[in-house]
Each structure stands twice: as structure tokens, then as C-alpha cells.
PDB file of N, CA and C in Angstrom:
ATOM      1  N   UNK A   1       0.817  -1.183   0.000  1.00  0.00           N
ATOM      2  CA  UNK A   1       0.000   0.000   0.000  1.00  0.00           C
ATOM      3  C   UNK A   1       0.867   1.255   0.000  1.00  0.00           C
ATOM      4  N   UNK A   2       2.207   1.229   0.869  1.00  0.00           N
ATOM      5  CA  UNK A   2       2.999   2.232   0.837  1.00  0.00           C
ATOM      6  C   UNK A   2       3.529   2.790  -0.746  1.00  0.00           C
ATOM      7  N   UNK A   3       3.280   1.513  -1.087  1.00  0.00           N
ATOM      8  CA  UNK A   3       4.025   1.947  -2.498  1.00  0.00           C
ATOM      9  C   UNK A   3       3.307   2.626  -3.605  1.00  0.00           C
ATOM     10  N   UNK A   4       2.375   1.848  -3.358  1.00  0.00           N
ATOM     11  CA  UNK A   4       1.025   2.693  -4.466  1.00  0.00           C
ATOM     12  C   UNK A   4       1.089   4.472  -3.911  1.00  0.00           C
ATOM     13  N   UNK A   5       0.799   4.654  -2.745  1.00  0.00           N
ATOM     14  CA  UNK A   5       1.054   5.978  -2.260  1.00  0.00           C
ATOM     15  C   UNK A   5       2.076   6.594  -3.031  1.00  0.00           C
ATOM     16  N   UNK A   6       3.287   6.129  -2.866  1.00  0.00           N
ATOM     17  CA  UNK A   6       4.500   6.516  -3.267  1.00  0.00           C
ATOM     18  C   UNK A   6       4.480   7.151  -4.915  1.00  0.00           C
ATOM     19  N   UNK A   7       3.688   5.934  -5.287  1.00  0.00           N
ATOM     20  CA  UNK A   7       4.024   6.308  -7.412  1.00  0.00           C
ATOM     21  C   UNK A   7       2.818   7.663  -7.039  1.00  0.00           C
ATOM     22  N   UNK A   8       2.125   7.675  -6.685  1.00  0.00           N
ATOM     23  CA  UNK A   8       0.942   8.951  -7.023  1.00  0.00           C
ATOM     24  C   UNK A   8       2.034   9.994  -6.571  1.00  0.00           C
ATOM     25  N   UNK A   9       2.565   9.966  -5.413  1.00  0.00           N
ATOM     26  CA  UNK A   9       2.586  11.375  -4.713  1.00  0.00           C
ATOM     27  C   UNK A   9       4.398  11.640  -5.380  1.00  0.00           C
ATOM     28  N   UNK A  10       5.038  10.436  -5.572  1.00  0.00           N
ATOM     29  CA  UNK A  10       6.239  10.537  -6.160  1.00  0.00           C
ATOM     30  C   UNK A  10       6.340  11.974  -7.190  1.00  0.00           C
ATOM     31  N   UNK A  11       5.506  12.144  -8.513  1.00  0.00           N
ATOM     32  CA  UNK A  11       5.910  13.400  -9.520  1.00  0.00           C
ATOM     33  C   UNK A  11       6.112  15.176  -8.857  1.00  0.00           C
ATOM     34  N   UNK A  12       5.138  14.665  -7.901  1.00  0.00           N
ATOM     35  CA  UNK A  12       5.080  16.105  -7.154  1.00  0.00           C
ATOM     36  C   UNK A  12       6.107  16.211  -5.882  1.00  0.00           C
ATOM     37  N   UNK A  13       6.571  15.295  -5.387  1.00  0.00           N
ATOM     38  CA  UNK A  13       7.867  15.584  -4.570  1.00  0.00           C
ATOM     39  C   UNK A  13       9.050  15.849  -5.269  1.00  0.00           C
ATOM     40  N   UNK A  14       9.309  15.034  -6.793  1.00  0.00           N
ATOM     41  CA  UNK A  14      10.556  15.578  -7.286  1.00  0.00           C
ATOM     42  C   UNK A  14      10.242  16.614  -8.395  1.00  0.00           C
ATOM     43  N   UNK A  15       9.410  17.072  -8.476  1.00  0.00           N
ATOM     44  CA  UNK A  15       9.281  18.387  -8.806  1.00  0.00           C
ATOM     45  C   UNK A  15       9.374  19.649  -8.534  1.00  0.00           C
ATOM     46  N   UNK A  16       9.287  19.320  -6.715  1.00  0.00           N
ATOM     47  CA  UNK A  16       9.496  19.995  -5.727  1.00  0.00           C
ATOM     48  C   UNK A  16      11.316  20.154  -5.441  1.00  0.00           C
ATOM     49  N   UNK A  17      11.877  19.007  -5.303  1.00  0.00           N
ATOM     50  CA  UNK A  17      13.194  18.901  -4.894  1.00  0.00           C
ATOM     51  C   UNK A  17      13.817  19.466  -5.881  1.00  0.00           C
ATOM     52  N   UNK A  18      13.447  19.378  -7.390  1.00  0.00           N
ATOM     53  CA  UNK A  18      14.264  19.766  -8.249  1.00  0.00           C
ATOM     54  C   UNK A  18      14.224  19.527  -9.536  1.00  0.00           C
ATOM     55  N   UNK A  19      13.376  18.669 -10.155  1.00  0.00           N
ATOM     56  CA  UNK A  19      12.761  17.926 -11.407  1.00  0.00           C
ATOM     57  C   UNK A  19      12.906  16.317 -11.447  1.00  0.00           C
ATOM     58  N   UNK A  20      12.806  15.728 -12.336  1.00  0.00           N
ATOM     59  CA  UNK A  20      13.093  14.170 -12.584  1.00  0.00           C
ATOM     60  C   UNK A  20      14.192  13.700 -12.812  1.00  0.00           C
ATOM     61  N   UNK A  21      15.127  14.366 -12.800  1.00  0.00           N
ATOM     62  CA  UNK A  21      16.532  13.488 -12.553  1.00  0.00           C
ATOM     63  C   UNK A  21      16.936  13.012 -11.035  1.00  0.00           C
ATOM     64  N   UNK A  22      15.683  13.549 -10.357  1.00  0.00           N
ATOM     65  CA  UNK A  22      16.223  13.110  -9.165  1.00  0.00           C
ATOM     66  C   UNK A  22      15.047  11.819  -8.286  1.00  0.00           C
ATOM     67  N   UNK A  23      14.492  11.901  -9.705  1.00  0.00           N
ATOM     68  CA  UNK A  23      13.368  10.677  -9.612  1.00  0.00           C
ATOM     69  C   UNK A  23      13.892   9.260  -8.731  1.00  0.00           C
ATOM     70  N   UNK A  24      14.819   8.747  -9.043  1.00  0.00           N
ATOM     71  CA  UNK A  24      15.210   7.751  -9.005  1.00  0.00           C
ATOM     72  C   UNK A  24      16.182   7.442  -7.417  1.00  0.00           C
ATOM     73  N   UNK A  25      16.270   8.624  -7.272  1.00  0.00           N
ATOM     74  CA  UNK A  25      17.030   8.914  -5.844  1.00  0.00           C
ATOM     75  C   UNK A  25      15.878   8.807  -4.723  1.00  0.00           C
ATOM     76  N   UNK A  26      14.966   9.494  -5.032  1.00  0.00           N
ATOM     77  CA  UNK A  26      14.093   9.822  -4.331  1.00  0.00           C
ATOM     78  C   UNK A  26      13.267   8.177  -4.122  1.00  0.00           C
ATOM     79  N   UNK A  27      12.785   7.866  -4.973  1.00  0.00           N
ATOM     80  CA  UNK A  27      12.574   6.100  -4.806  1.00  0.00           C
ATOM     81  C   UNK A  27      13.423   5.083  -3.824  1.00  0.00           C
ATOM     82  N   UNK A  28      14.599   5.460  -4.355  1.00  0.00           N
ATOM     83  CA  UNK A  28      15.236   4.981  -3.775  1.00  0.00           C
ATOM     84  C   UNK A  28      15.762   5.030  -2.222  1.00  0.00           C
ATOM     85  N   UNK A  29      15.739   6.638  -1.878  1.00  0.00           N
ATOM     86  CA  UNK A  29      15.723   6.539  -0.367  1.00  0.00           C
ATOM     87  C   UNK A  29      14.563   5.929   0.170  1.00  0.00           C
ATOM     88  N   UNK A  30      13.252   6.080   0.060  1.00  0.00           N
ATOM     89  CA  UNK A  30      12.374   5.618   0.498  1.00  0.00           C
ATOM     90  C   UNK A  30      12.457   3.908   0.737  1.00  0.00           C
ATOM     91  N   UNK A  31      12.720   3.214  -0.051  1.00  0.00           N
ATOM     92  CA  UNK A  31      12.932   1.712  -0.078  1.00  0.00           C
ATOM     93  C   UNK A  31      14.002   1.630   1.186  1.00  0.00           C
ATOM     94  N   UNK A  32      15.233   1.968   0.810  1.00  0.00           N
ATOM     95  CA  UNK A  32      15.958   1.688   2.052  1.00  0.00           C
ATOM     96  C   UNK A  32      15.352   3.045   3.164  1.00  0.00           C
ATOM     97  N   UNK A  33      14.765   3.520   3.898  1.00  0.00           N
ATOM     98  CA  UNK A  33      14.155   3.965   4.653  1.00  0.00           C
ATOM     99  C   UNK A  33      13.143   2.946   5.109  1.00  0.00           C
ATOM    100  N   UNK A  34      12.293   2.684   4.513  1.00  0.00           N
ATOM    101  CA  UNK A  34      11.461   1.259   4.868  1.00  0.00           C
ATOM    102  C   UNK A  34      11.985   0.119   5.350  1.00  0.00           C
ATOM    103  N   UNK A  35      13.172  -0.614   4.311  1.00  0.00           N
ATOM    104  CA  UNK A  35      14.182  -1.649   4.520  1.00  0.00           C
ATOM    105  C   UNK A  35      14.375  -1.451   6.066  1.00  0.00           C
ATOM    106  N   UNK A  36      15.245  -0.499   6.576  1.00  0.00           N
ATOM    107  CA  UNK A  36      15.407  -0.480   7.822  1.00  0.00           C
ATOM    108  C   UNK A  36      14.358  -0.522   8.779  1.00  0.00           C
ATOM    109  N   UNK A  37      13.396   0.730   8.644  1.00  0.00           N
ATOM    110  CA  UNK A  37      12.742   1.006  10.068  1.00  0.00           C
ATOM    111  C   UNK A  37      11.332   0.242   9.954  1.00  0.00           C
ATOM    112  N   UNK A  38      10.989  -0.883   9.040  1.00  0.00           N
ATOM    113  CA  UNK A  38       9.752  -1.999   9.676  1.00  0.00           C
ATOM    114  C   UNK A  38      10.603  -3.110  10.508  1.00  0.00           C
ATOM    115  N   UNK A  39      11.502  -3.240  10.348  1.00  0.00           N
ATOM    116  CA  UNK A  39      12.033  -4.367  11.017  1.00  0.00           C
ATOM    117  C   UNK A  39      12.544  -3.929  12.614  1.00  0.00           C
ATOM    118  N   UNK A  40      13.113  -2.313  12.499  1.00  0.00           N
ATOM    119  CA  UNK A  40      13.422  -1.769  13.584  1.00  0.00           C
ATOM    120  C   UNK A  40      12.183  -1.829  15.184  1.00  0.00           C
ATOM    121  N   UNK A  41      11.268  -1.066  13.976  1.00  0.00           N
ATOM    122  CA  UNK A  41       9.644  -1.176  14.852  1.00  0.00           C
ATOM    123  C   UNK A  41       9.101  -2.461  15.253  1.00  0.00           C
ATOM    124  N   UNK A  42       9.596  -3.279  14.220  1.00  0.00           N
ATOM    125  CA  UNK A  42       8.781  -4.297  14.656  1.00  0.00           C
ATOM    126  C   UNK A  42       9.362  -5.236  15.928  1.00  0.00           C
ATOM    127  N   UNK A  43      10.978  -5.032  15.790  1.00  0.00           N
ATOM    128  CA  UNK A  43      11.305  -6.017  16.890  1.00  0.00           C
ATOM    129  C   UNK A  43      11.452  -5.007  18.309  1.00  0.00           C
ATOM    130  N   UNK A  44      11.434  -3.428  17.944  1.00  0.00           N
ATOM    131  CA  UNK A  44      10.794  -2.130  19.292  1.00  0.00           C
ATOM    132  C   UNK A  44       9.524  -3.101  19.830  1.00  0.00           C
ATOM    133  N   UNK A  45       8.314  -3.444  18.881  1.00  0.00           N
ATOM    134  CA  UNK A  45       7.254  -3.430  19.551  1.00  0.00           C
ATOM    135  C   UNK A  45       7.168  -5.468  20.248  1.00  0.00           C
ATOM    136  N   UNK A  46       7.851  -6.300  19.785  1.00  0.00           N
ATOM    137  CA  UNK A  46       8.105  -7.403  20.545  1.00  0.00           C
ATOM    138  C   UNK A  46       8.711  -7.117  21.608  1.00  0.00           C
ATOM    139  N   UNK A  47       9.545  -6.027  21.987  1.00  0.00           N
ATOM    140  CA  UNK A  47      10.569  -5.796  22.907  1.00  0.00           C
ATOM    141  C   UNK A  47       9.301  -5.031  24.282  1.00  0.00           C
ATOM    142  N   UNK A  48       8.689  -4.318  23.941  1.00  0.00           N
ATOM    143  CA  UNK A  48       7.967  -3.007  24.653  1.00  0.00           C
ATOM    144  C   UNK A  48       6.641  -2.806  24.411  1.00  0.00           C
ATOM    145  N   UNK A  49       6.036  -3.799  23.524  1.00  0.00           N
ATOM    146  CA  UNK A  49       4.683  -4.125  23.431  1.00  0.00           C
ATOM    147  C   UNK A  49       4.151  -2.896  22.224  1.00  0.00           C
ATOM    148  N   UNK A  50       3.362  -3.264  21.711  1.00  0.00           N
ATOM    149  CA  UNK A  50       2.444  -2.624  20.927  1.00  0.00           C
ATOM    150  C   UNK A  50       1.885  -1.229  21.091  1.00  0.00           C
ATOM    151  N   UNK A  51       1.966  -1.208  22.309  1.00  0.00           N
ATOM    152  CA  UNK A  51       1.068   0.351  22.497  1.00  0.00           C
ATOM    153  C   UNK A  51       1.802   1.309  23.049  1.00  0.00           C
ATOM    154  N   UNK A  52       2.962   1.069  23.271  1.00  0.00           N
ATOM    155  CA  UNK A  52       3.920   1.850  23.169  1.00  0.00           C
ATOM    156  C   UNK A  52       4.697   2.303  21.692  1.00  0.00           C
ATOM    157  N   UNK A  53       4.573   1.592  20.898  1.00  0.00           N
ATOM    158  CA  UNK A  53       5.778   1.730  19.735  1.00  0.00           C
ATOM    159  C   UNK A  53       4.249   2.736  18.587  1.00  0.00           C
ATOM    160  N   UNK A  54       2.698   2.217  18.743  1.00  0.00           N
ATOM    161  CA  UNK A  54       2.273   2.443  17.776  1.00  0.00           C
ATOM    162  C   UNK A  54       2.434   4.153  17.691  1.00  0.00           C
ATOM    163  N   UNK A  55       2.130   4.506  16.301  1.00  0.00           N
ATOM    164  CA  UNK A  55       2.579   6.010  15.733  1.00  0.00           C
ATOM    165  C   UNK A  55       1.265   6.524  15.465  1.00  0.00           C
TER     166      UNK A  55
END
């Protein structure tokens, strides 16, 4: 679901940053941004329970 988000709202963030050459950067942080912090949260919320970690 994150991702579908991502392609819609994607043209108008790098349009913002600077045009479409930076398309691909911008994708790309996001993936490794994700990569890391579901796995981070997820073993936060085994550690400290659920209702602490939720956002």
C-alpha cells in the first residue's frame, strides 16, 4: 500500500526537490528507509509491546 502511495505522490515531490533526474534517488531513499525502520519497529514493539511503539 505504501508503495502505491508513493508512485501517485512521487511526480510532485521531485518536482518539488528539483525535477526528474532526481526521480530515481528519491525512490530509492524511500525503499531503504522502509528496509530499515519496519524491522526496527517491529522487533521495538516485541521488545515493549504494541502500544507503546504504535505512531
Amino acid at each position: 500500500m505504501m508503495m502505491t502511495v508513493l508512485a501517485s505522490i512521487l511526480p510532485v515531490i521531485t518536482a518539488e526537490i528539483g525535477g526528474q533526474h532526481v526521480y530515481a534517488w528519491v525512490f530509492s531513499s524511500f525503499l531503504i528507509i522502509s528496509t530499515v525502520t519496519i524491522p526496527l519497529f517491529a522487533k521495538l514493539s516485541d521488545a515493549y509491546g504494541i502500544g507503546l511503539i504504535r505512531l
